[in-house]
Protein backbone atom coordinates (compact mmCIF):
# COMPACT_ATOMS: atom_id res chain seq x y z
CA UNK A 1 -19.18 -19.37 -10.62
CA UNK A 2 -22.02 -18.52 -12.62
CA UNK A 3 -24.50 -19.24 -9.44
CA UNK A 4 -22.79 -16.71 -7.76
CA UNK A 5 -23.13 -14.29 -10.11
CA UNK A 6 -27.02 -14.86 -10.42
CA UNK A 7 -27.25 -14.22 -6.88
CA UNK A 8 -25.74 -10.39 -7.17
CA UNK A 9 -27.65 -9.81 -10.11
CA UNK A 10 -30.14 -10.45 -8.31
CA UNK A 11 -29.79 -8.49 -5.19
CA UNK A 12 -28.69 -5.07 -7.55
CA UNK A 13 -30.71 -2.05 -7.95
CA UNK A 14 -31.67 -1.65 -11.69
CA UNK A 15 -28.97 1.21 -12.08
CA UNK A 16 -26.16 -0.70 -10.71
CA UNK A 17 -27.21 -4.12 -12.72
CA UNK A 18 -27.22 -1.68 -16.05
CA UNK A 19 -23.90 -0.58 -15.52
CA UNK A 20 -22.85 -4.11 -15.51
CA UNK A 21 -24.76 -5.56 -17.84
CA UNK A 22 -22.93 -5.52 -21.14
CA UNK A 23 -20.04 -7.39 -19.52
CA UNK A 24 -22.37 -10.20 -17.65
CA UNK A 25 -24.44 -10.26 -20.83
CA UNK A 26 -21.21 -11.21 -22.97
CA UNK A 27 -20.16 -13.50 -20.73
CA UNK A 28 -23.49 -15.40 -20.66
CA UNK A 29 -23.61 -15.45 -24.18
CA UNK A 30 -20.38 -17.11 -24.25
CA UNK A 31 -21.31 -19.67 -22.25
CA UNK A 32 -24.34 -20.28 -24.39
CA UNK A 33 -22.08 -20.47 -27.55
CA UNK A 34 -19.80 -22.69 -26.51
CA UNK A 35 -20.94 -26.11 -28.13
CA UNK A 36 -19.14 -28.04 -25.70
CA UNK A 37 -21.09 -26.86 -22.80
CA UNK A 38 -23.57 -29.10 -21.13
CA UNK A 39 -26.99 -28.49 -20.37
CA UNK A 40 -26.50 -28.06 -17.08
CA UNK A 41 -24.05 -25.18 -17.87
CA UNK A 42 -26.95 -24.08 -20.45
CA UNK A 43 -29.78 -24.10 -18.08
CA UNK A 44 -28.04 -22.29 -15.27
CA UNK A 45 -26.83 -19.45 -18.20
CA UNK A 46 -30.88 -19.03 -19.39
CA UNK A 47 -31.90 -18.82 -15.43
CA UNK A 48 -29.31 -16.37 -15.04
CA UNK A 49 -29.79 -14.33 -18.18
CA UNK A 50 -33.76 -14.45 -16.87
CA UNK A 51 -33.37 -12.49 -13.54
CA UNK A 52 -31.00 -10.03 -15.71
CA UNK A 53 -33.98 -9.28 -17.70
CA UNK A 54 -36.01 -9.09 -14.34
CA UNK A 55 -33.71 -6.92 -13.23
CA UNK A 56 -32.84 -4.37 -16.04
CA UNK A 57 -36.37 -4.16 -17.35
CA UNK A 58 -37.04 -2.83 -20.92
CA UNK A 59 -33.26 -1.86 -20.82
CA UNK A 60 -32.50 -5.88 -21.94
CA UNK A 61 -33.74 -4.74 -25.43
CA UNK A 62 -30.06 -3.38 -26.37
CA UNK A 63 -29.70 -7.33 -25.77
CA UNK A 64 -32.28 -9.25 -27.70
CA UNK A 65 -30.97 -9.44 -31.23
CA UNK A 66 -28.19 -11.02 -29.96
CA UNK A 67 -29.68 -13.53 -27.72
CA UNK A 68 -32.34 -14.19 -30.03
CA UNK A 69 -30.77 -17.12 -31.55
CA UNK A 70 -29.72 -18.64 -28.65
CA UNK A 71 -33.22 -18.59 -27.05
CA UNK A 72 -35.00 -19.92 -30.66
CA UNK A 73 -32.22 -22.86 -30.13
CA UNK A 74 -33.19 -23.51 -26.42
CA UNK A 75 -36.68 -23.81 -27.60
CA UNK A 76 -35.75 -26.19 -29.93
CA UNK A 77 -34.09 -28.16 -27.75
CA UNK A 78 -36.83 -30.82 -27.00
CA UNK A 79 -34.10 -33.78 -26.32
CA UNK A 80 -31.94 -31.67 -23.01
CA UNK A 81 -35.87 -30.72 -21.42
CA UNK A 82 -34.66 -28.64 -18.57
CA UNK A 83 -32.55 -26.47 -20.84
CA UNK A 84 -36.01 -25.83 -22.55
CA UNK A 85 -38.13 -25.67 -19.56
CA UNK A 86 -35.38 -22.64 -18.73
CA UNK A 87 -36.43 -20.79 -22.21
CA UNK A 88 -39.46 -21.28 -21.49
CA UNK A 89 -39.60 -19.24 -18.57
CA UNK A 90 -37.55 -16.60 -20.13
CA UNK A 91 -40.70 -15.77 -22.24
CA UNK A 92 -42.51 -15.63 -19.35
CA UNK A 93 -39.75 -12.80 -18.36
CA UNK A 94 -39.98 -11.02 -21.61
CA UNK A 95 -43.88 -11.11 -21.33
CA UNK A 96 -44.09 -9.52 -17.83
CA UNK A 97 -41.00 -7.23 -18.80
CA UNK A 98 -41.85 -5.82 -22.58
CA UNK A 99 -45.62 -6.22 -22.61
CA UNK A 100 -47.01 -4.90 -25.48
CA UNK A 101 -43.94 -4.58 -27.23
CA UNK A 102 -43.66 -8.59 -26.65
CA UNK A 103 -45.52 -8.19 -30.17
CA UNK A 104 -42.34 -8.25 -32.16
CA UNK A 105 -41.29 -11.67 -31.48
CA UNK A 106 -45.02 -13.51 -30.62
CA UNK A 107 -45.31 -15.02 -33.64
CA UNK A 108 -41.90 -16.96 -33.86
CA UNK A 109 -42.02 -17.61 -30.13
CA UNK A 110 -45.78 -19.10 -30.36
CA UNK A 111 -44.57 -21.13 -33.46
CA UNK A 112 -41.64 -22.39 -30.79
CA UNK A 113 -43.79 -22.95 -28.49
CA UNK A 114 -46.56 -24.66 -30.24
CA UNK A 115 -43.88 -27.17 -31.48
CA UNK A 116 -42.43 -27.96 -28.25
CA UNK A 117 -45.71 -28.68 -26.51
CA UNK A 118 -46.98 -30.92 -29.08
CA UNK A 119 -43.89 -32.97 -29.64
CA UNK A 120 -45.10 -36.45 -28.17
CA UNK A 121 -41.12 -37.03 -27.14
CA UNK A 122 -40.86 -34.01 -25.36
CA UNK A 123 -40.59 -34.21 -21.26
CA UNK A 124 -43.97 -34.57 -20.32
CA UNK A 125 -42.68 -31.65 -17.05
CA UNK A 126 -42.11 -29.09 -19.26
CA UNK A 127 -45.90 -29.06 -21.12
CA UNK A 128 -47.91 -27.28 -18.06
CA UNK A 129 -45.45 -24.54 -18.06
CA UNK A 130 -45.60 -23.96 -21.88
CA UNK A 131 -49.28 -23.93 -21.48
CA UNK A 132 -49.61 -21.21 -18.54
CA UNK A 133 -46.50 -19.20 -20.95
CA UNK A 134 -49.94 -19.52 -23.72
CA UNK A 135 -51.38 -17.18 -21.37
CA UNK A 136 -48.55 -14.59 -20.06
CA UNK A 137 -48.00 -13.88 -23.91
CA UNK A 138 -51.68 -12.58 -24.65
CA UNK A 139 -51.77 -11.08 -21.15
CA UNK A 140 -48.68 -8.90 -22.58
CA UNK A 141 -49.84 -8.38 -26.24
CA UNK A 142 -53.59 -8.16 -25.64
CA UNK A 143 -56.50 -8.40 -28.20
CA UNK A 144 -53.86 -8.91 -31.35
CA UNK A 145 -53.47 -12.81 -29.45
CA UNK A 146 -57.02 -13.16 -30.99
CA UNK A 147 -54.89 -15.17 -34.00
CA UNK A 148 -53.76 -17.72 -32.23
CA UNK A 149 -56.54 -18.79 -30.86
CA UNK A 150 -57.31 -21.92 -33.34
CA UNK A 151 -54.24 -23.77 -32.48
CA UNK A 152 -53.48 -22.64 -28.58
CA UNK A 153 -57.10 -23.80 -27.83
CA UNK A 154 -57.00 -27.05 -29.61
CA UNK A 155 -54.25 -27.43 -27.57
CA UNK A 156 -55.98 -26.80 -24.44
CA UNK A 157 -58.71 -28.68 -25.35
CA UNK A 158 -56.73 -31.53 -25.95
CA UNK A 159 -54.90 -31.30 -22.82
CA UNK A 160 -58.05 -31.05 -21.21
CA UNK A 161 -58.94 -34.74 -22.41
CA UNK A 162 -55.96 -36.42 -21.03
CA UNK A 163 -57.38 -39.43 -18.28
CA UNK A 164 -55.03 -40.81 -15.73
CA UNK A 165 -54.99 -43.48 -13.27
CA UNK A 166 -55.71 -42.57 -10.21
CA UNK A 167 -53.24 -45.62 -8.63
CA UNK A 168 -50.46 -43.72 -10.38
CA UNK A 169 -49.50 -41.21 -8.16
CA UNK A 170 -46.70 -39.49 -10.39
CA UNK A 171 -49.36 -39.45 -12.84
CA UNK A 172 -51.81 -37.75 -10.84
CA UNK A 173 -49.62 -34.76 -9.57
CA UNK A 174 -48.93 -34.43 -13.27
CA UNK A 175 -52.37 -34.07 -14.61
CA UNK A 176 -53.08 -31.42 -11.67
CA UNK A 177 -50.22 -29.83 -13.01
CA UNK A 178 -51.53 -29.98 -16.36
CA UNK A 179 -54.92 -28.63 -15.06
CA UNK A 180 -53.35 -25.44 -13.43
CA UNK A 181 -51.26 -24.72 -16.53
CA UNK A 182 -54.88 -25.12 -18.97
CA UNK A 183 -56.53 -22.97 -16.59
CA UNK A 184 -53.71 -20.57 -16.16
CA UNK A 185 -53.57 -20.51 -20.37
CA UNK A 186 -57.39 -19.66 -20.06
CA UNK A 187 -57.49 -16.57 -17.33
CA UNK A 188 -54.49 -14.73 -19.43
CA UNK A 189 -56.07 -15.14 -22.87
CA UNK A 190 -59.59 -13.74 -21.31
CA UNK A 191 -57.57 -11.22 -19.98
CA UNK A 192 -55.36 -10.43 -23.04
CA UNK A 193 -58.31 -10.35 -25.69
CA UNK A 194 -60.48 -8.22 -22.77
CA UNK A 195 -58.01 -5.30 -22.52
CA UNK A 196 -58.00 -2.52 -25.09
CA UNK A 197 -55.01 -0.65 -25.19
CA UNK A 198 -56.70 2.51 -26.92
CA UNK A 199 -60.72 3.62 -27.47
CA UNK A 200 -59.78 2.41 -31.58
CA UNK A 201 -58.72 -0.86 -30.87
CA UNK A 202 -62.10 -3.62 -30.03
CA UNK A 203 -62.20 -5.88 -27.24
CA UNK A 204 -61.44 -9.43 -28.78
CA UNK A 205 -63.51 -11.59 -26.53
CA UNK A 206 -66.14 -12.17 -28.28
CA UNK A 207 -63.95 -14.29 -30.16
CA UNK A 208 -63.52 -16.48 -27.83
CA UNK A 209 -66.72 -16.88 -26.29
CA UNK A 210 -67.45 -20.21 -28.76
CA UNK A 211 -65.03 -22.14 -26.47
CA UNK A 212 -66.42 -20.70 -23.25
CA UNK A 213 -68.46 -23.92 -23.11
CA UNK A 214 -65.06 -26.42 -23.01
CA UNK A 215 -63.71 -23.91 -20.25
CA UNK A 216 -67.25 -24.79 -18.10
CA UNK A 217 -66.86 -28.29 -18.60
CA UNK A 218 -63.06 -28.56 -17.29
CA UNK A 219 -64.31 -26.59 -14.71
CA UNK A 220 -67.13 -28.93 -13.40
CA UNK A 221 -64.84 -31.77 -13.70
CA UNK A 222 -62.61 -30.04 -11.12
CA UNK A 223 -65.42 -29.24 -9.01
CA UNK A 224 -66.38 -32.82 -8.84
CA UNK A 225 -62.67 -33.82 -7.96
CA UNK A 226 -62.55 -34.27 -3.75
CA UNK A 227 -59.03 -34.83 -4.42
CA UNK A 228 -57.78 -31.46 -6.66
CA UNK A 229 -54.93 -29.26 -5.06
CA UNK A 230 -56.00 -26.07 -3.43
CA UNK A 231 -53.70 -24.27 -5.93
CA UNK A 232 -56.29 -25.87 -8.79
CA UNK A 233 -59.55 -25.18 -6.79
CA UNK A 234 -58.01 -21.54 -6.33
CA UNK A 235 -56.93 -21.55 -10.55
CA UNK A 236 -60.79 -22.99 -11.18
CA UNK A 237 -62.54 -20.08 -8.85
CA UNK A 238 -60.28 -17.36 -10.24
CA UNK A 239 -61.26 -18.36 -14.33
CA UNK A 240 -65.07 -18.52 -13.12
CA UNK A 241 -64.42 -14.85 -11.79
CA UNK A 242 -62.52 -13.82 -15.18
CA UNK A 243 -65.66 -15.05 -17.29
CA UNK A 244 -68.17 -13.22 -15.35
CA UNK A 245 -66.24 -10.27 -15.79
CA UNK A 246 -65.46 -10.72 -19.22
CA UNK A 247 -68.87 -11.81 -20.18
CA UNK A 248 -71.49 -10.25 -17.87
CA UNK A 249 -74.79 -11.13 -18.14
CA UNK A 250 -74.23 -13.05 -21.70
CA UNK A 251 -72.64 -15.97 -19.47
CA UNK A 252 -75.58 -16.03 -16.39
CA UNK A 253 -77.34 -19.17 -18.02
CA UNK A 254 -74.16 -21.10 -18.33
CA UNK A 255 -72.54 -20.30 -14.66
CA UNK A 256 -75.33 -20.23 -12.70
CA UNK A 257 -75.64 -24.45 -11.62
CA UNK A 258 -74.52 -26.36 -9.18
CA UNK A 259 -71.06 -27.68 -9.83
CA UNK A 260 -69.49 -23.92 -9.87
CA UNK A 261 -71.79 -23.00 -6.65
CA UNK A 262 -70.02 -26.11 -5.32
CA UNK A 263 -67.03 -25.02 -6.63
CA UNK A 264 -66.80 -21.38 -5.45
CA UNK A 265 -68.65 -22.53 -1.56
CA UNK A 266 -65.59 -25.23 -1.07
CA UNK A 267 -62.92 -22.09 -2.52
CA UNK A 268 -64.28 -19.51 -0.20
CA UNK A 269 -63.57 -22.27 2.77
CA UNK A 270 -60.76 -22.99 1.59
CA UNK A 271 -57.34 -22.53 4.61
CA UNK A 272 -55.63 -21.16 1.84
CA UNK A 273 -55.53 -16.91 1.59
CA UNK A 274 -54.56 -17.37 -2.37
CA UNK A 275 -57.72 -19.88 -3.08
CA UNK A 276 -59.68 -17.91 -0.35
CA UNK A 277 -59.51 -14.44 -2.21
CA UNK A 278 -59.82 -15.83 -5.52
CA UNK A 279 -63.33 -17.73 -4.85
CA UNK A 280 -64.74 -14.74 -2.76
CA UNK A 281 -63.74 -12.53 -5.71
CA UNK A 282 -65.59 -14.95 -8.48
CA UNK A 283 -68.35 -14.70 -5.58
CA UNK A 284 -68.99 -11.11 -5.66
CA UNK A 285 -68.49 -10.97 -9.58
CA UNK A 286 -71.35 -13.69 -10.04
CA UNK A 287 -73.41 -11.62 -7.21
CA UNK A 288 -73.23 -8.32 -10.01
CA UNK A 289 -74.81 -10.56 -12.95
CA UNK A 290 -76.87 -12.42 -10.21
CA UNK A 291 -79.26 -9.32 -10.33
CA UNK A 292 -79.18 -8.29 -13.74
């Protein structure tokens, strides 16, 4: 069964996965084609398809025209969520795997993914990961992300607003979730619009230093929270680091208060190595502007 299958790919050595890959591909896309299939049959195909690209690297090229449609229709499958939640994390695959070259498809996949997210009937599980995907895209195609900005940040900012009960505890794990995913959006566009691929081409950050302010305010509100995940508080200290570091000196008045100090002294405590490393990182970053 397919299962099987995903567990050899996954165990091969690129070379040996290559060799095979033209058959397993066809297969897959079989599978995909067949409108008969259920989403469960679907979901475990796109899983499978994403550790082949994982696994082949830039090789899984050859393969994209011919997935292409297949993966648009995934994405545009709001009503079966999980088979959707599975494309999604194929672009975070293609991301990590083509990088730049991730530039070819951005706009059609942002367009995708902009749609999914805001569709008000789509499964509310699926939204955090489309938001931290926000981020793995401009991480991959750098300072050219600088055009989506407008709508990927109204987005975030939106997101940002959502209240919750605090009685509801399904609710509550949810927003947290939400929380990683905006912050997780945040760190890869800083990153993305902060690398220059060449001497020619200009850092894009300082077009997104406007919404720096929104970023500071999620982030207090986390600091504030007694209750926040580790994995958050570890999120929240690592996007304090990547704004120092982006920014410098241009961002000491705005970090330098209490609720990030609070922030960063309850990461560095933290039992957690992830959250740990992450605030005594943001620590040493804030010491370097600290003296300028």
């Amino acid at each position: 069964g397919i299962n099987a299958e995903y567990g050899i790919i996954r165990k091969m050595q690129q070379g040996d996965a290559i060799q095979i890959s033209d058959t397993v591909m066809a297969a897959f896309l079989m599978m995909m084609s067949s409108s008969e299939q259920s989403s469960v049959v679907q979901e475990d195909a796109l899983m499978a398809i994403g550790t082949l690209i994982m696994v082949t690297g830039k090789h899984f090229a050859k393969y994209m025209d011919s997935f292409w449609p297949y993966m648009v229709a995934s994405l545009q499958n709001h009503e079966e969520y999980s088979v959707c939640a599975a494309a999604v994390g194929i672009v975070g695959d293609i991301c990590s795997t083509f990088g730049p070259e991730m530039i070819n498809f951005s706009d059609k996949l942002m367009e995708l993914l902009i749609a999914a997210v805001s569709n008000q009937a789509m499964h509310r599980t699926v939204k955090p990961t489309i938001l931290s995907t926000f981020g793995d895209i401009a991480i991959a195609i750098g300072p050219a992300y600088a055009k989506y900005l407008e709508p990927v940040v109204h987005i975030l900012q939106q997101a940002s607003l959502v209240n919750f009960d605090k009685n509801d505890y399904e609710m509550v794990d949810y927003m947290y979730e939400l929380r990683q995913g905006i912050l997780e959006a945040y760190a890869g566009i800083i990153t993305g619009l902060g690398t220059r691929p060449d001497e020619h081409t200009p850092s894009q950050l300082e077009a997104f230093k406007p919404f720096v302010p929104q970023i500071l305010r999620l982030i207090a509100t986390i600091s504030e929270d007694r209750e926040r995940p580790d994995g958050l508080l570890g999120c929240a200290c690592g996007l304090v680091g990547d704004l120092v570091k982006g920014y410098g000196g241009s961002v000491k008045q705005m970090v330098m208060n209490d609720s990030i100090s609070t922030l960063l002294t309850a990461g560095r405590r933290s039992r957690t190595s992830n959250t740990k490393t992450m605030a005594q990182w943001a620590s040493k970053e804030m010491k370097k502007i600290n003296a300028l």
